[in-house]
C-alpha atoms as a PDB file:
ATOM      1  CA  UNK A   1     -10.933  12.745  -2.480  1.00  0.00           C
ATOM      2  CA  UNK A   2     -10.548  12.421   1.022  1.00  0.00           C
ATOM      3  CA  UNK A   3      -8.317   9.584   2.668  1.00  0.00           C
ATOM      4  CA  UNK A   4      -8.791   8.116   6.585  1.00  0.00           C
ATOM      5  CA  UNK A   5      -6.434   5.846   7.420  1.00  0.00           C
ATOM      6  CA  UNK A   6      -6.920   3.441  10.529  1.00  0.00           C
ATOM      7  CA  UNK A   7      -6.482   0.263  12.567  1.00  0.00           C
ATOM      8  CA  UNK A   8      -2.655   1.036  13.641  1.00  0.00           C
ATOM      9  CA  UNK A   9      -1.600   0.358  17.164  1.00  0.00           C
ATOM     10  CA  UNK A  10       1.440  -1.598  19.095  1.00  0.00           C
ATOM     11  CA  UNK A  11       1.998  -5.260  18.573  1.00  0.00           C
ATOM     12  CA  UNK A  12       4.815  -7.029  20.006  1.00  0.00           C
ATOM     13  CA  UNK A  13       7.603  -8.685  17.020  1.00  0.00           C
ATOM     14  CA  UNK A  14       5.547 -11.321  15.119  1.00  0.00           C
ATOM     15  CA  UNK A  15       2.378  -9.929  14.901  1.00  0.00           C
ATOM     16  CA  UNK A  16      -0.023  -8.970  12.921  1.00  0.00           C
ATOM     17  CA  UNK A  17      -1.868  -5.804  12.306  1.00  0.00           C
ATOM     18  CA  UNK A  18      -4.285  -4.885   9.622  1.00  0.00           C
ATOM     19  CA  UNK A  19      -4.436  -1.146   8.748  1.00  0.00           C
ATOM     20  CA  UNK A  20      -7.463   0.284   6.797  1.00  0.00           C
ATOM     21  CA  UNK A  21      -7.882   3.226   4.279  1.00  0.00           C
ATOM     22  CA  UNK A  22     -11.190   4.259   3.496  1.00  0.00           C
ATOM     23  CA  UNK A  23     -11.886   6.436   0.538  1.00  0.00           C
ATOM     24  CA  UNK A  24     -14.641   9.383  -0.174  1.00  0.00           C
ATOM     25  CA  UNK A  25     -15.656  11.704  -3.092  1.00  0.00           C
ATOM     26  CA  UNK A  26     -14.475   9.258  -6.108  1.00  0.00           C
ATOM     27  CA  UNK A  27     -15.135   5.484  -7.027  1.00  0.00           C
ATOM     28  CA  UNK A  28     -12.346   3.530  -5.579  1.00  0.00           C
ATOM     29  CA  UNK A  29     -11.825   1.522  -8.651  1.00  0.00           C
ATOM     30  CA  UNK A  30     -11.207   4.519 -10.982  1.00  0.00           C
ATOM     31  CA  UNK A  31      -7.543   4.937  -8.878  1.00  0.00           C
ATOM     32  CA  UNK A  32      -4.350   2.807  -7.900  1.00  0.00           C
ATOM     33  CA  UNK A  33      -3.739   3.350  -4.175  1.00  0.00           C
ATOM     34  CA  UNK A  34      -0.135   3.205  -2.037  1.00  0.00           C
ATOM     35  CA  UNK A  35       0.852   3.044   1.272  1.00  0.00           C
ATOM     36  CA  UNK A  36       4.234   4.576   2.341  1.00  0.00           C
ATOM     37  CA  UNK A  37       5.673   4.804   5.980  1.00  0.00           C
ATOM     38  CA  UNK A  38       7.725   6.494   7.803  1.00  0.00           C
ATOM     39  CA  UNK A  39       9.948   5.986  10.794  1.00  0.00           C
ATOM     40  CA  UNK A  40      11.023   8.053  13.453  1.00  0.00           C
ATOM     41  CA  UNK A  41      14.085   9.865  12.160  1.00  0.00           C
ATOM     42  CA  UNK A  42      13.505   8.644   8.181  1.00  0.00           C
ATOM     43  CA  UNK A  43      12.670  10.152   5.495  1.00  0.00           C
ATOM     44  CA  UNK A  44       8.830   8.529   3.903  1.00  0.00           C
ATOM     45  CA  UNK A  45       9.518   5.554   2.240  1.00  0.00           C
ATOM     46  CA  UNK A  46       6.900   3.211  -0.275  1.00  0.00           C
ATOM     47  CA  UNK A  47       5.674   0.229   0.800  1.00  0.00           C
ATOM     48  CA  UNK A  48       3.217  -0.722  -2.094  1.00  0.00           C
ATOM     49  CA  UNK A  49       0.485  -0.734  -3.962  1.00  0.00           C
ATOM     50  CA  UNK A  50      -2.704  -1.803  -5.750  1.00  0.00           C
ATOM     51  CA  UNK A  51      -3.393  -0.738  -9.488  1.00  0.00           C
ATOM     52  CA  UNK A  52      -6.662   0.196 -10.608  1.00  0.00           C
ATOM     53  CA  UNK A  53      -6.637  -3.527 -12.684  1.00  0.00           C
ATOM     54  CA  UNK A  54      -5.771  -5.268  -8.632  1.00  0.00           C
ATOM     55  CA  UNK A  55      -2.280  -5.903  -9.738  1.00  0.00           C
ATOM     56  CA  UNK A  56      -0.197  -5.065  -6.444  1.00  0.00           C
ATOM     57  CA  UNK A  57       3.658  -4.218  -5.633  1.00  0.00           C
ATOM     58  CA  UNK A  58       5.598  -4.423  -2.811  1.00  0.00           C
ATOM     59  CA  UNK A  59       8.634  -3.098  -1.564  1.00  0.00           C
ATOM     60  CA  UNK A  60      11.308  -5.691  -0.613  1.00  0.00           C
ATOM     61  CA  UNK A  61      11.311  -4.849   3.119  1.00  0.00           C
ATOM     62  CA  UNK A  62       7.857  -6.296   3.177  1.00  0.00           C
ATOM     63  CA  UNK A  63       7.057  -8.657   0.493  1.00  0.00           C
ATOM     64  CA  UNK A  64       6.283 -11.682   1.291  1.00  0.00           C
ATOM     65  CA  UNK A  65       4.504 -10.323   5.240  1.00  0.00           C
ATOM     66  CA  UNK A  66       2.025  -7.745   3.857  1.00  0.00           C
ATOM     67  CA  UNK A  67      -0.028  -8.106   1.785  1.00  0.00           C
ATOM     68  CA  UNK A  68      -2.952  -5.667   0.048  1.00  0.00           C
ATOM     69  CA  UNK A  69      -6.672  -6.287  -0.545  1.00  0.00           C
ATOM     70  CA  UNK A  70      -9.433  -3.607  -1.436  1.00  0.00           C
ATOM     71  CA  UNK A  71     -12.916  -4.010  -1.241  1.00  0.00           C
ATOM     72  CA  UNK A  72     -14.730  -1.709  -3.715  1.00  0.00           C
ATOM     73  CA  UNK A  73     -17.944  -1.596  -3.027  1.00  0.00           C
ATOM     74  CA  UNK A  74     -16.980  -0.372   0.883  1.00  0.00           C
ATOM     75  CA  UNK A  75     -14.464   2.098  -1.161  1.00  0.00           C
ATOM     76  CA  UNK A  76     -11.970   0.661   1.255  1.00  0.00           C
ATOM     77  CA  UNK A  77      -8.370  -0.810   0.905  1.00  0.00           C
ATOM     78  CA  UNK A  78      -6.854  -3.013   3.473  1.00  0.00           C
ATOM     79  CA  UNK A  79      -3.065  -3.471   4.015  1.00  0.00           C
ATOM     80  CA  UNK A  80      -2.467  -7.080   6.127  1.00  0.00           C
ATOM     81  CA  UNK A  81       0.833  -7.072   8.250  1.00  0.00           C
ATOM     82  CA  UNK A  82       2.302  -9.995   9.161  1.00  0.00           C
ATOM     83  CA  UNK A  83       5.189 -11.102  11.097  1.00  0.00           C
ATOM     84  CA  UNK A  84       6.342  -7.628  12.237  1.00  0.00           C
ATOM     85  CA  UNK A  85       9.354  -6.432  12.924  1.00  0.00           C
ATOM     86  CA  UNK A  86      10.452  -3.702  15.099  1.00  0.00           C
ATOM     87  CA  UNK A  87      11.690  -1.801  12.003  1.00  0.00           C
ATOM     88  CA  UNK A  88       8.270  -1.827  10.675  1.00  0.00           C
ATOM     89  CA  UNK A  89       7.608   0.648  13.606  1.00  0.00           C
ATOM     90  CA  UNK A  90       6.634   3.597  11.636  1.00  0.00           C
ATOM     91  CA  UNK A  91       3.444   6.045  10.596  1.00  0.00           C
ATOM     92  CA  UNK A  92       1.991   4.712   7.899  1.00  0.00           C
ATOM     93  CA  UNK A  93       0.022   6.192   5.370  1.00  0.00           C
ATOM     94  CA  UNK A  94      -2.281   5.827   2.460  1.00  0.00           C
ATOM     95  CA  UNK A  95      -2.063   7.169  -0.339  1.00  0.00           C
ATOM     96  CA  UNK A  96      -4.321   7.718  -4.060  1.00  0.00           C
ATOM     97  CA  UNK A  97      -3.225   8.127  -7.526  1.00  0.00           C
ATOM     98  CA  UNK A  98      -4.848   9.028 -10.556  1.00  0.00           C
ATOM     99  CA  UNK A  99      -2.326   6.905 -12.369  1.00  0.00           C
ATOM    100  CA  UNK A 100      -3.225   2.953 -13.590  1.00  0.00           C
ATOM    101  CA  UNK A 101       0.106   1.954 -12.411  1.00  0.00           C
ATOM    102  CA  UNK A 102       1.797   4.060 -10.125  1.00  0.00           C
ATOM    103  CA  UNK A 103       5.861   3.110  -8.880  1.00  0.00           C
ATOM    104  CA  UNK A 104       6.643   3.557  -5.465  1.00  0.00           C
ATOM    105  CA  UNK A 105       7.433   7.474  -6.198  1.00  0.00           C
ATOM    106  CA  UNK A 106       5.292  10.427  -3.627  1.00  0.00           C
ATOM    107  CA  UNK A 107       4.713  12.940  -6.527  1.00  0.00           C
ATOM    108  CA  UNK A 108       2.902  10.305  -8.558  1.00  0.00           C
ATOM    109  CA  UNK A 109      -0.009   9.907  -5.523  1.00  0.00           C
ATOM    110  CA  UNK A 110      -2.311  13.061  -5.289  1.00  0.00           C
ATOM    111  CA  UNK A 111      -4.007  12.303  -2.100  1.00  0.00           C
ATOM    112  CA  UNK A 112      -2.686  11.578   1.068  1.00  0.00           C
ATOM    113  CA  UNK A 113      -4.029  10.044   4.266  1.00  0.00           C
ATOM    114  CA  UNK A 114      -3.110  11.682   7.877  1.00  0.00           C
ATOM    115  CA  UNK A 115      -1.586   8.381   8.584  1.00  0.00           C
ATOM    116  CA  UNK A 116      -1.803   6.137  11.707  1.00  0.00           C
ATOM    117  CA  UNK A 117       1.404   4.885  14.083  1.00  0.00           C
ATOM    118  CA  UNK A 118       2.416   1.497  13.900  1.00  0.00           C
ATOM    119  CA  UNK A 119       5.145   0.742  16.838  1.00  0.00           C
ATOM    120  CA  UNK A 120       6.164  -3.061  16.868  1.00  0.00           C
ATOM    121  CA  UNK A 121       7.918  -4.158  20.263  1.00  0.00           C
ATOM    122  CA  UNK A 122      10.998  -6.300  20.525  1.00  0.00           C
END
């Protein structure tokens, strides 16, 4: 499985970015899918995810602004930012588990994204 994450980019406080993460080399509905970020300085830290049944979790840093969508047949998964904040400035990456309900832990995701930079301006 091979991950390729897009549509980062800088956005001043209060906007909104939507970040892509295309999948190849297994049916996207077989596999729950994460995104983490990291900051500058920070260790990587979970943002959420989408089971394999479309249940999704988020962390509390960001629930209730992003929100996750997939679209299987495109073998893609979306993650909507809204209302940024400067701390959301960060790589962010996606991430694929062969689990049906993966937590917000790194060694339960077996593929990983390169990630793409999200800086959010004050």
């Amino acid at each position: 499985v091979q991950l390729q994450a897009s549509g980062g980019g800088l956005v001043q406080a209060g906007g909104s970015l939507r970040l892509s993460c295309v999948a190849s080399g297994r049916p996207f509905s077989y596999n729950s899918w994460g995104w983490f970020r990291q900051a500058p300085g920070k260790e990587r830290e979970f943002v959420g995810a989408i089971w394999s049944g479309g249940y999704t979790i988020y962390a509390d840093s960001v629930k209730g602004r992003f929100t996750f969508s997939r679209d299987i047949a495109k073998n893609t998964m979306y993650l909507q930012m809204n209302n940024l904040k400067p701390e959301d400035t960060a790589v962010y990456y996606c991430a694929g588990s062969s689990r049906n309900t993966p937590d917000g832990y790194e060694y339960e995701y077996d593929y990983w994204g390169q990630g793409t930079l999200v800086t959010v301006s004050s």
